[in-house]
C-alpha atoms as a PDB file:
ATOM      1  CA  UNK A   1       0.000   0.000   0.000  1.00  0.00           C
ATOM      2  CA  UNK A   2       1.656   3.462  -0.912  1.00  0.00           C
ATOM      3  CA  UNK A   3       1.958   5.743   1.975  1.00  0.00           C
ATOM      4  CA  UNK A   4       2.830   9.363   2.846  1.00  0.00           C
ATOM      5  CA  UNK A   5       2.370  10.835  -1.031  1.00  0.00           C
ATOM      6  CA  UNK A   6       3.333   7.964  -2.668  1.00  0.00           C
ATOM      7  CA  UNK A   7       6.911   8.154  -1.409  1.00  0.00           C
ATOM      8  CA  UNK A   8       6.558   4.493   0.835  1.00  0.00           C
ATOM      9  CA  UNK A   9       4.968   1.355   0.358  1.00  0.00           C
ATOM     10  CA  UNK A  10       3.995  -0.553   3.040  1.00  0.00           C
ATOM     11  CA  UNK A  11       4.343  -4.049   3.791  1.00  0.00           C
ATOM     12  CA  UNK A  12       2.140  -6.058   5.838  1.00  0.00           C
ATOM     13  CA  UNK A  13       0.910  -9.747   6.336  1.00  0.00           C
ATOM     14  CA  UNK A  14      -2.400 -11.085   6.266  1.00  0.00           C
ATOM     15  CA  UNK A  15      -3.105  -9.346  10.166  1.00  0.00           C
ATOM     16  CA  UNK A  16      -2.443  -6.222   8.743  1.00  0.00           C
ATOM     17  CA  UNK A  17       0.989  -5.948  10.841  1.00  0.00           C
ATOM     18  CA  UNK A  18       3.663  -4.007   9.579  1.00  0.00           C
ATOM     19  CA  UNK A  19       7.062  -6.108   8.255  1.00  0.00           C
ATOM     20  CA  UNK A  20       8.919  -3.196   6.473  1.00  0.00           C
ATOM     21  CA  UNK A  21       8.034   0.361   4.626  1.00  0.00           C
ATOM     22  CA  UNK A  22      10.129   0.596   1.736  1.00  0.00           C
ATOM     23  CA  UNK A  23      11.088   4.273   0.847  1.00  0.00           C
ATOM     24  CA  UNK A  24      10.882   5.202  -2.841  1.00  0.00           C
ATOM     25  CA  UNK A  25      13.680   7.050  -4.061  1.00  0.00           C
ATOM     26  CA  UNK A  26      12.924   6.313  -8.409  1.00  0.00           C
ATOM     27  CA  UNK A  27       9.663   4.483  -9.581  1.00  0.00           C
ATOM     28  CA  UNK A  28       9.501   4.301 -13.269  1.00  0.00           C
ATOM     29  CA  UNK A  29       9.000   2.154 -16.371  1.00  0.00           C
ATOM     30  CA  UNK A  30      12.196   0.344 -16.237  1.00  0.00           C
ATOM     31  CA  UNK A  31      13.246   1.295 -12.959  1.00  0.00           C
ATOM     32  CA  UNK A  32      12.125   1.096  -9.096  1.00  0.00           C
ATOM     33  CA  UNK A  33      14.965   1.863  -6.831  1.00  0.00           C
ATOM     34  CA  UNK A  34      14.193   1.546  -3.027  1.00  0.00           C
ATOM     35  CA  UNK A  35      15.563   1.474   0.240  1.00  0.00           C
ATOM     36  CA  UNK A  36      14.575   0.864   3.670  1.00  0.00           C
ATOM     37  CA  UNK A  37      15.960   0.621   7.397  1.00  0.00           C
ATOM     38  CA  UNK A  38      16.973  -2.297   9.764  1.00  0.00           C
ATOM     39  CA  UNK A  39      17.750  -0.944  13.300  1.00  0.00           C
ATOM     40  CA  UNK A  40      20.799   1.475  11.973  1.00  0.00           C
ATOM     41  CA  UNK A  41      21.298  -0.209   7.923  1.00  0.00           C
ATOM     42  CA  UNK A  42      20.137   1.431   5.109  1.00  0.00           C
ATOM     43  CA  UNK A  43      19.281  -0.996   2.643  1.00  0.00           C
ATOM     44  CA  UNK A  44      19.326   0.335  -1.198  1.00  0.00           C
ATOM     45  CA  UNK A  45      18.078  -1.908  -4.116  1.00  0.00           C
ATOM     46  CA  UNK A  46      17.885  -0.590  -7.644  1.00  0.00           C
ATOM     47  CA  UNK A  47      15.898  -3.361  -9.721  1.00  0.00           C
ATOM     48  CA  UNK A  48      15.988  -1.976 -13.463  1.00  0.00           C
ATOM     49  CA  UNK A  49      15.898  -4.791 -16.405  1.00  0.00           C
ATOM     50  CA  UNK A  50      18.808  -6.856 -17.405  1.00  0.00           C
ATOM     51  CA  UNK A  51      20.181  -6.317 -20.632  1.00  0.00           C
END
């Protein structure tokens, strides 16, 4: 579910409890790059196609 103006998406199981909010840093046609926190690590992922 995208939160806060479209800038998170939330991720929760079936109870509706929260397992991570991603933050969105670039969502477009080829490319969704993302990161989010555990305790003090930043996580970035850029997912784009492979060539």
């Amino acid at each position: 579910m995208f939160q806060n103006n479209d800038e998170e998406i939330k991720i929760s199981d079936s109870n509706n409890q929260t397992l991570r909010t991603l933050k969105l840093l670039k969502l477009e046609e080829k490319a969704f790059w993302y990161y989010y926190m555990e305790g003090d690590d930043k996580h970035e992922l850029h997912l784009v196609p492979s060539l």
